[in-house]
N, C-alpha and C. Protein backbone atom coordinates (compact mmCIF):
# COMPACT_ATOMS: atom_id res chain seq x y z
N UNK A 1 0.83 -1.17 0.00
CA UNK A 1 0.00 0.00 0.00
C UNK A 1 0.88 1.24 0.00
N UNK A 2 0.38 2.27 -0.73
CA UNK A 2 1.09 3.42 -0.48
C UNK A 2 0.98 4.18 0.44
N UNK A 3 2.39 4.74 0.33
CA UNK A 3 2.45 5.68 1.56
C UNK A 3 2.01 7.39 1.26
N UNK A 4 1.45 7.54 -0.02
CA UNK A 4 0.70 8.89 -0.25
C UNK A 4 -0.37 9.34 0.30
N UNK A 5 -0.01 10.59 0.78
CA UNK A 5 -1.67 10.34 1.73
C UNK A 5 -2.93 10.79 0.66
N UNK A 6 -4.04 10.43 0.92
CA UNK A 6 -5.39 10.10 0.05
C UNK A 6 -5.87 11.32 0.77
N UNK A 7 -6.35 12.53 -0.20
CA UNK A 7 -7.26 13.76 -0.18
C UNK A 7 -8.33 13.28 0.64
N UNK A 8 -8.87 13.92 1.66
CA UNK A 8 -10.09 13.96 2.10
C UNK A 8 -11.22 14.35 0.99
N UNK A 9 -12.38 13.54 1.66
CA UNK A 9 -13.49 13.87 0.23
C UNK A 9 -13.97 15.34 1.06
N UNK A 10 -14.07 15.77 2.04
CA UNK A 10 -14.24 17.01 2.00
C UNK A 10 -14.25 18.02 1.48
N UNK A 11 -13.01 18.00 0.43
CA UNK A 11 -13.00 19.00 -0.45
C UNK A 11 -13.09 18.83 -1.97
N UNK A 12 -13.33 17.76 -1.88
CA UNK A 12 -13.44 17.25 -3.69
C UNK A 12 -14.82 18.28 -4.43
N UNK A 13 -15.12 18.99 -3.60
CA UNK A 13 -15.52 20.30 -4.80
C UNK A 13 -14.45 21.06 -4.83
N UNK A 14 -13.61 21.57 -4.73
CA UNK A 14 -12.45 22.27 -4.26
C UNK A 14 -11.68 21.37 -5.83
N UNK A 15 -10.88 20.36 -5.59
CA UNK A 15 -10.38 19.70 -6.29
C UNK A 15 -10.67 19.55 -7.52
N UNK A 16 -12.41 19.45 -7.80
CA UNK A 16 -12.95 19.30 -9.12
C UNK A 16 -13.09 20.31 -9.62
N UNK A 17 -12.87 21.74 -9.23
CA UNK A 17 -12.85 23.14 -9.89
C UNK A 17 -11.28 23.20 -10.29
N UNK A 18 -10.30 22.68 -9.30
CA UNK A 18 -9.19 22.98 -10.03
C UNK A 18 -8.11 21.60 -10.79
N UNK A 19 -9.41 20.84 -11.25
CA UNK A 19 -8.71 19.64 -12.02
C UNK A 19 -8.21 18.96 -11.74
N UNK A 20 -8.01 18.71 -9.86
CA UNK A 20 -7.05 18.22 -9.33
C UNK A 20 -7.74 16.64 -9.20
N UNK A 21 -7.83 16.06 -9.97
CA UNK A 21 -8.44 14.47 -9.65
C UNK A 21 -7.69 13.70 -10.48
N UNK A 22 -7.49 12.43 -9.34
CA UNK A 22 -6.28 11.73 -10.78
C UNK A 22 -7.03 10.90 -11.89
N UNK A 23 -8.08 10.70 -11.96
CA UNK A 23 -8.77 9.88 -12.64
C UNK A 23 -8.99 11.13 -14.01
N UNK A 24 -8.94 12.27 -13.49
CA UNK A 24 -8.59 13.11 -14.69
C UNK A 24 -7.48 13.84 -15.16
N UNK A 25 -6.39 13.33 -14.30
CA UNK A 25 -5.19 13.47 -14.83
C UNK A 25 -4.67 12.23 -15.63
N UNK A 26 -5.35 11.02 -15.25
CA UNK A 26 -5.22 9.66 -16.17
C UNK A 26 -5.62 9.45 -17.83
N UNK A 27 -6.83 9.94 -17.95
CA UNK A 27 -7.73 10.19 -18.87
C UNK A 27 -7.13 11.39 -19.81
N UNK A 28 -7.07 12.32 -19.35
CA UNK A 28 -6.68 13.64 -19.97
C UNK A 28 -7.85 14.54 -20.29
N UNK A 29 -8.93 14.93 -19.01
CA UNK A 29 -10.07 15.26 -19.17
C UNK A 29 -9.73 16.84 -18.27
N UNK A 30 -10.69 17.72 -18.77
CA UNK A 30 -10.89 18.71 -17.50
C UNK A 30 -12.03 19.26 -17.49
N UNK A 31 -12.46 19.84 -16.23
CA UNK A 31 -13.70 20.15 -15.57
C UNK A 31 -13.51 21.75 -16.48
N UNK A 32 -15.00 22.24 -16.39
CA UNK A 32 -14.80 23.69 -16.52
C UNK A 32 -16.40 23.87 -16.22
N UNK A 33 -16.73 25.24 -16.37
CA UNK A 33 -18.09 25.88 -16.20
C UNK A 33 -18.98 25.36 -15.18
N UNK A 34 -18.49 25.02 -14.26
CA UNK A 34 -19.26 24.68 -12.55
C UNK A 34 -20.25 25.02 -11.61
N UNK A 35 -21.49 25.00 -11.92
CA UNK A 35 -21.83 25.63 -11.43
C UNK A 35 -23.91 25.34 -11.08
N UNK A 36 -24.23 25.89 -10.29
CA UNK A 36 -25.98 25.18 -10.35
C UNK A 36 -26.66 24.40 -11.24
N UNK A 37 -25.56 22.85 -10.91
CA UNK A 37 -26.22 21.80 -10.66
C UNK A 37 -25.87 21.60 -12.60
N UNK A 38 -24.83 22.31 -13.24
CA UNK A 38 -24.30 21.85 -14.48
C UNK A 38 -22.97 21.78 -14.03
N UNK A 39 -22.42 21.10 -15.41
CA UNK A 39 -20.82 21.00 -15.54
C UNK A 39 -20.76 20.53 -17.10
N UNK A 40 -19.27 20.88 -17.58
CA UNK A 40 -18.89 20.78 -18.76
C UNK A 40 -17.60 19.64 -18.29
N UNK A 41 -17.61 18.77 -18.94
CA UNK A 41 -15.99 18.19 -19.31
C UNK A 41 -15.44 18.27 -20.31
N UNK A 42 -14.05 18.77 -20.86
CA UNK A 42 -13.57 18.98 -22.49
C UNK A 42 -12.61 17.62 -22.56
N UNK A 43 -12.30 17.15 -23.44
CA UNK A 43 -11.35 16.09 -24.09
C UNK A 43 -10.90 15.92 -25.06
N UNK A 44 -9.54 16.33 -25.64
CA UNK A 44 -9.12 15.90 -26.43
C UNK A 44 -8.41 14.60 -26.76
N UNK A 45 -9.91 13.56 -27.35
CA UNK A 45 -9.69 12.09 -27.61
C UNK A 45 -8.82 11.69 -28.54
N UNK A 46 -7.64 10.80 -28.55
CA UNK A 46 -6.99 10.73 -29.62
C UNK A 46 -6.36 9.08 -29.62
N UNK A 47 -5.78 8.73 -29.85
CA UNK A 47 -4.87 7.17 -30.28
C UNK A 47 -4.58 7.04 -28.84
N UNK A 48 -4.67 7.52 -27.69
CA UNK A 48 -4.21 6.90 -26.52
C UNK A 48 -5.33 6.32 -25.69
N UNK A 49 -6.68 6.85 -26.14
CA UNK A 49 -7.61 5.84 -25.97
C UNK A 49 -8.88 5.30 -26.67
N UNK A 50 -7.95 4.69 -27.33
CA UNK A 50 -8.44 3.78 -28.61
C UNK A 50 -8.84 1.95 -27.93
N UNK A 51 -10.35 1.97 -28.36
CA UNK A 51 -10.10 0.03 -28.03
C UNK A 51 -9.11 -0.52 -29.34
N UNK A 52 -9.73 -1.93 -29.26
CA UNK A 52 -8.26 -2.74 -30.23
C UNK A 52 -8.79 -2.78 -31.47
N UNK A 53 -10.18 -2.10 -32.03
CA UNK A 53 -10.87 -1.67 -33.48
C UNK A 53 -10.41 -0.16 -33.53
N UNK A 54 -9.77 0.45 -32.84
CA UNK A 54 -9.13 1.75 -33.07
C UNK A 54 -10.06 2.72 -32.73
N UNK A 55 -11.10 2.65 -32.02
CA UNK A 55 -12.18 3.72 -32.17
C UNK A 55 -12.05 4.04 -30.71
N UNK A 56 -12.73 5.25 -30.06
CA UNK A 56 -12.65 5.88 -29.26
C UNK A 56 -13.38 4.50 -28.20
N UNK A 57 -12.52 4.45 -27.11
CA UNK A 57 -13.09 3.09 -26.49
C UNK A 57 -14.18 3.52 -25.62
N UNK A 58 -15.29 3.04 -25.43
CA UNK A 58 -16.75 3.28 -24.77
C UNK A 58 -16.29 3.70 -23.22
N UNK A 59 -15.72 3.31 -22.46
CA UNK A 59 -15.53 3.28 -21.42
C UNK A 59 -14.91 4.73 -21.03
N UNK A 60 -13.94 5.53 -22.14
CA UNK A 60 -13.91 6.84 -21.78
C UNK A 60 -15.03 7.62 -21.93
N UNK A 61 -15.74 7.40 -22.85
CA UNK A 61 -16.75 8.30 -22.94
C UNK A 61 -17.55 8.21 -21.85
N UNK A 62 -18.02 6.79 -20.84
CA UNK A 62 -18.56 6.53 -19.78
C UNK A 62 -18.12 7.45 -18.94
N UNK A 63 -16.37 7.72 -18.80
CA UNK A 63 -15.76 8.64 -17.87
C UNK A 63 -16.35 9.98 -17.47
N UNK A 64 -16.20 10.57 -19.37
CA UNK A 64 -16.27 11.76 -19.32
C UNK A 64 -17.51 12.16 -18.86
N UNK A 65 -18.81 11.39 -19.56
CA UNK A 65 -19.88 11.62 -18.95
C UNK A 65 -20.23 11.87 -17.15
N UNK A 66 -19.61 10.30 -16.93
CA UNK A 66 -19.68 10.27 -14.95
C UNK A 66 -18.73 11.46 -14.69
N UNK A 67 -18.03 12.09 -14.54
CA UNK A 67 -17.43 13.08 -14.66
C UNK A 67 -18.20 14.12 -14.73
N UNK A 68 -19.06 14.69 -15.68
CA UNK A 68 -20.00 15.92 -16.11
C UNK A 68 -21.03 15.85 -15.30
N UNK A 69 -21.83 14.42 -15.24
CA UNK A 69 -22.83 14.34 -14.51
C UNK A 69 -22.53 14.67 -13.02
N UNK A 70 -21.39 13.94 -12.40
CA UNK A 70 -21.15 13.82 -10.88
C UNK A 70 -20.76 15.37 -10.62
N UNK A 71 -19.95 15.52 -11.05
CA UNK A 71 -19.70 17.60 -10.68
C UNK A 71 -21.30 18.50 -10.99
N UNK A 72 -21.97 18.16 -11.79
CA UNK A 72 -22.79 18.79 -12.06
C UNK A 72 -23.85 18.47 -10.59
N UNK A 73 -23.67 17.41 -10.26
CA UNK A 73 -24.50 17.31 -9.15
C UNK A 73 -24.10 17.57 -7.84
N UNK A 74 -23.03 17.54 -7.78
CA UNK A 74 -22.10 18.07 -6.55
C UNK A 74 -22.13 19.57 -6.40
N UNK A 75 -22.13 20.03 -7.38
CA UNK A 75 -22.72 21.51 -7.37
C UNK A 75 -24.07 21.85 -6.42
N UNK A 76 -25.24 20.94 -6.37
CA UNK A 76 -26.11 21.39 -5.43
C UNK A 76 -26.37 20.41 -4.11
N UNK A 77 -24.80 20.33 -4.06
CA UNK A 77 -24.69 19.72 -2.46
C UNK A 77 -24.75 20.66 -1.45
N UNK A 78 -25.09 20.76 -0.23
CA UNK A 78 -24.71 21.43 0.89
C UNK A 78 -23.76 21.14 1.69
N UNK A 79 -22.72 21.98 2.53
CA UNK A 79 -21.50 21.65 3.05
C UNK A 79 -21.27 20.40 3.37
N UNK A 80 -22.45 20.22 4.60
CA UNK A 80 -22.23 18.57 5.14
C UNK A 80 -22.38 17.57 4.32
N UNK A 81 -22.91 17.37 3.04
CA UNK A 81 -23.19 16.83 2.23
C UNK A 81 -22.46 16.06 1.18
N UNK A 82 -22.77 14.58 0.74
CA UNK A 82 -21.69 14.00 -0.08
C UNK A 82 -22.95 13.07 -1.08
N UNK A 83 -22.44 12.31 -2.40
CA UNK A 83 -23.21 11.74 -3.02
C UNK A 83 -22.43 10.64 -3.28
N UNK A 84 -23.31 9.56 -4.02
CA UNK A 84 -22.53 8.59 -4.91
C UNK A 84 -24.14 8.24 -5.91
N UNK A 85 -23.70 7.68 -6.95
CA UNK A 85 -23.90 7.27 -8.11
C UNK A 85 -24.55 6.49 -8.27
N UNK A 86 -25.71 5.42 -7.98
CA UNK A 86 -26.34 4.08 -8.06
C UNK A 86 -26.73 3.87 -9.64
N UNK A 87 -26.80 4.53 -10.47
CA UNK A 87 -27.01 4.35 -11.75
C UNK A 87 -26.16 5.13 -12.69
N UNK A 88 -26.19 4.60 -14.23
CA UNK A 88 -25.34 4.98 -14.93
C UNK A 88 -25.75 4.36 -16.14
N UNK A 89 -26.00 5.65 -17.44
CA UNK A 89 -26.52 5.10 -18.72
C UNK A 89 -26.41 5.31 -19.89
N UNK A 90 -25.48 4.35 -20.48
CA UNK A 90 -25.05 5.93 -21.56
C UNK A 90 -25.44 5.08 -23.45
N UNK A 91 -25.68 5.63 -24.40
CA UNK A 91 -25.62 5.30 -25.58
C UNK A 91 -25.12 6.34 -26.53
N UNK A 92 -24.61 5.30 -27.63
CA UNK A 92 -23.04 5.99 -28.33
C UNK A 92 -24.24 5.63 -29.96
N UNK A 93 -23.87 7.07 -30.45
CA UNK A 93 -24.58 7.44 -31.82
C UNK A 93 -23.30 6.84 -33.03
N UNK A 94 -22.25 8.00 -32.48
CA UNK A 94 -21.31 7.73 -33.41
C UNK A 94 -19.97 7.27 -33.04
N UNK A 95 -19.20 7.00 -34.02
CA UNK A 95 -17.46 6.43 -34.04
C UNK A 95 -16.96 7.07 -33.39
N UNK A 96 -16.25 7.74 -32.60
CA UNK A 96 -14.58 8.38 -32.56
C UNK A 96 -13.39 8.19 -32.97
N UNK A 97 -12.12 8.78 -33.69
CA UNK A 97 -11.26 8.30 -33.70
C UNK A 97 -10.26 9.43 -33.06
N UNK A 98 -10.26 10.36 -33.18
CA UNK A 98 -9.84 12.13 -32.35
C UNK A 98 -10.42 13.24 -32.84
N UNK A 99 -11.02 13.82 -31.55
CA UNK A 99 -11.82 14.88 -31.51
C UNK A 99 -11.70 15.56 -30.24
N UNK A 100 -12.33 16.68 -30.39
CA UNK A 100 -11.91 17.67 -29.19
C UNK A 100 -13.77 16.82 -28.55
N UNK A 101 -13.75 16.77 -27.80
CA UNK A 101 -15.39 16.00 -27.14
C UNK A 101 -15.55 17.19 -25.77
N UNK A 102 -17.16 17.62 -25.92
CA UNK A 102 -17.34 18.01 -24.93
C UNK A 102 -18.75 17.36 -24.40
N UNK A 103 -18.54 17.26 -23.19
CA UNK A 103 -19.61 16.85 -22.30
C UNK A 103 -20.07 17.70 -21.15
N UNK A 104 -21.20 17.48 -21.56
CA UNK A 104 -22.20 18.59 -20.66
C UNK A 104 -23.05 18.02 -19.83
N UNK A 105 -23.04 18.16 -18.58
CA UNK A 105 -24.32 17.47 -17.37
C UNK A 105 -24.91 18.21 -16.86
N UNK A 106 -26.16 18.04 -16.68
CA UNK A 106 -26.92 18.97 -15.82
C UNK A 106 -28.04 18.05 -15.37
N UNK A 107 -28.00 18.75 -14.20
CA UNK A 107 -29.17 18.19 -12.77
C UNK A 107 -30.92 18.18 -13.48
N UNK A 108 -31.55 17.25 -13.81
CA UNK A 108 -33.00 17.41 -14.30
C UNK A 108 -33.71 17.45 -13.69
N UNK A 109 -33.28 16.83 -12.02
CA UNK A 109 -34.79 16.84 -10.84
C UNK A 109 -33.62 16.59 -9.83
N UNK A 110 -33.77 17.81 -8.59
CA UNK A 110 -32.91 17.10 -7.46
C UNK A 110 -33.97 17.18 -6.03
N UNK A 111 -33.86 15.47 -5.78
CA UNK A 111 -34.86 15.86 -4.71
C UNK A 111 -34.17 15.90 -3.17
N UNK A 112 -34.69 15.73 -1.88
CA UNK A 112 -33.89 15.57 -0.93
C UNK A 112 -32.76 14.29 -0.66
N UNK A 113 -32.81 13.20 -1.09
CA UNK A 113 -31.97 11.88 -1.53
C UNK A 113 -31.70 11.93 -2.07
N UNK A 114 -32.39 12.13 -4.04
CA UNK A 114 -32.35 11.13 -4.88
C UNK A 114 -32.27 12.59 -6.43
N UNK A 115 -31.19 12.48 -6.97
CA UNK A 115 -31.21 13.20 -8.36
C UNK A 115 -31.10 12.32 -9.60
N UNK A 116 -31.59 13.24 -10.17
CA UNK A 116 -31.34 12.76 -12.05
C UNK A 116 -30.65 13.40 -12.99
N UNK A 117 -29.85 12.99 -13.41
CA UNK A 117 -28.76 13.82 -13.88
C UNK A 117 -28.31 13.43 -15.64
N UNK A 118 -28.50 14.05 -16.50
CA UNK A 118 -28.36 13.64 -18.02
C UNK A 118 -27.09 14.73 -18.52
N UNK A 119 -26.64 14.01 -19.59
CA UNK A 119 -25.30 14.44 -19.96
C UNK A 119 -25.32 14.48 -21.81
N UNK A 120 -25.14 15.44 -22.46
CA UNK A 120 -24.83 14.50 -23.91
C UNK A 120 -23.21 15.70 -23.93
N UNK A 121 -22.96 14.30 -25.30
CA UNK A 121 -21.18 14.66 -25.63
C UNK A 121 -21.60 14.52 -27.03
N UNK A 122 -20.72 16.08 -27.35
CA UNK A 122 -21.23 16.36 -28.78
C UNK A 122 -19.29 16.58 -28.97
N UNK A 123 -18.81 16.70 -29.99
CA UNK A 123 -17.22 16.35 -30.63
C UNK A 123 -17.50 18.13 -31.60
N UNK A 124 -16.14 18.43 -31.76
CA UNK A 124 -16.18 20.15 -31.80
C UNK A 124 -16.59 20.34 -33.07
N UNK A 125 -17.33 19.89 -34.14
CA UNK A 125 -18.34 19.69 -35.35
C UNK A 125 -19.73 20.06 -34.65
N UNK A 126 -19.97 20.21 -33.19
CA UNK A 126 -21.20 19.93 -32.78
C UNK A 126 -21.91 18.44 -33.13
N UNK A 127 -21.62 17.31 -33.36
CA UNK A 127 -21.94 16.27 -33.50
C UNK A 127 -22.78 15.31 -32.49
N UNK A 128 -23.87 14.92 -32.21
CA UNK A 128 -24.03 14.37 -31.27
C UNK A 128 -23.11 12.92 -30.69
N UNK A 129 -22.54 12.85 -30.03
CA UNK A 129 -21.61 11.32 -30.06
C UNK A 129 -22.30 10.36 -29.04
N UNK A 130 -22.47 11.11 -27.71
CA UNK A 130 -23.26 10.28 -26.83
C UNK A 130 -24.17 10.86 -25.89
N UNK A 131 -24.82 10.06 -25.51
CA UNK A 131 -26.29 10.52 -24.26
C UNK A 131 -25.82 9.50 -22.85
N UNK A 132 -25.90 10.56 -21.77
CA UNK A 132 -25.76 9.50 -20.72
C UNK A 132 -26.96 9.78 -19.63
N UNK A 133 -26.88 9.03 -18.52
CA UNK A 133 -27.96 9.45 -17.64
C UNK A 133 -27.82 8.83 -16.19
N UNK A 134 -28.03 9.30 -15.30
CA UNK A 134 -27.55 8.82 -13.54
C UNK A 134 -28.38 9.50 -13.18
N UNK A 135 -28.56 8.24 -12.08
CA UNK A 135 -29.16 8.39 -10.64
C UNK A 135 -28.51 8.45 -9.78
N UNK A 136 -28.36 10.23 -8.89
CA UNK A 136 -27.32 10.24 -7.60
C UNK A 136 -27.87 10.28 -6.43
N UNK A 137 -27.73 9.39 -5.47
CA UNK A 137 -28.13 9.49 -4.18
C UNK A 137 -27.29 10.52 -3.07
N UNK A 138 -28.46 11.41 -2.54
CA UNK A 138 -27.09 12.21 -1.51
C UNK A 138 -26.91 11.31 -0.22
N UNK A 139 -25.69 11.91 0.60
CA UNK A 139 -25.35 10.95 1.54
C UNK A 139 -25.14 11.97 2.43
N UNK A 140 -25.16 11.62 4.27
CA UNK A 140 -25.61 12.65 5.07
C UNK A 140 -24.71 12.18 5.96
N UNK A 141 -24.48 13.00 7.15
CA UNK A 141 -24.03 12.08 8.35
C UNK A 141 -23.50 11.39 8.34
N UNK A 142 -23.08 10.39 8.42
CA UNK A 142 -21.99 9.08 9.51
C UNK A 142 -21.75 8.76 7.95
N UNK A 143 -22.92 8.31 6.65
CA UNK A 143 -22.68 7.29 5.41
C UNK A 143 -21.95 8.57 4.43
N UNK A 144 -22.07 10.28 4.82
CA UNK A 144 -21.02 11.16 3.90
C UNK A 144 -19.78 10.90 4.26
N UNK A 145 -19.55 10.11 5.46
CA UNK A 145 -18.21 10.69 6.20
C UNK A 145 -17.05 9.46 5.43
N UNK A 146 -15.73 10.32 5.03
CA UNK A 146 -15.20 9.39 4.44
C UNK A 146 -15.23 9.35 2.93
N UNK A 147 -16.45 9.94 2.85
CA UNK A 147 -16.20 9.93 1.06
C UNK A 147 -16.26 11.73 0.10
């Protein structure tokens, strides 16, 4: 195990305004436009994540989306407040092979538990590429703590 110490989730709004997440330093994704209960992710997709048919592999685009959606909903958290994800849905129109991709999330219904959160990723043609969609549960007390 490493000996790096692991960010408190306390501030992972903090972190996700200034890009600081390694899962988007892995990817090569960044957050931008933050704000009531939207978010943007930009990507420039190219040959480094390609499946083994060469095309933009599904699973980033899954990223970028959970990414857009989850900041977008973290946006109408309250201090004490934390979420996670119980659903996740996405369908792919078109190919990729490199494109600048942006993904956009925004909050469609947030209730006291339970939000809905939809995303589409359009490639810098304005192209539609993909539609995603989550269900975020908020988390309170003793089950926020820690994450």
């Amino acid at each position: 195990m490493s000996t790096q110490e692991i960010p408190s989730r306390s501030d992972f709004r903090e972190r996700a305004k200034a890009n600081d997440v390694a899962v988007a330093r892995l990817i090569g994704f960044e957050a931008k436009n933050i704000a009531d209960g939207r978010a943007t992710v930009t990507l420039a997709a190219g040959p480094q994540h390609a499946n083994p048919m060469g095309t933009l592999h599904g699973g980033i685009l899954c990223d970028i989306a959970d990414a857009a959606m989850g900041i977008a909903f973290a946006s109408t958290l309250a201090p004490e407040e934390s979420f996670t994800t119980v659903e996740l849905k996405i369908n792919f129109f078109r190919p990729v092979w490199q494109a600048q991709l942006k993904a956009e999330g925004s909050v469609v219904q947030r209730g006291r538990t339970i939000g809905y959160v939809e995303c589409t990723i359009v490639d810098e043609e304005n192209r539609l590429v993909a539609k995603a969609a989550s269900t975020c549960m908020v988390l309170r007390g003793q089950k926020a703590t820690g994450r």
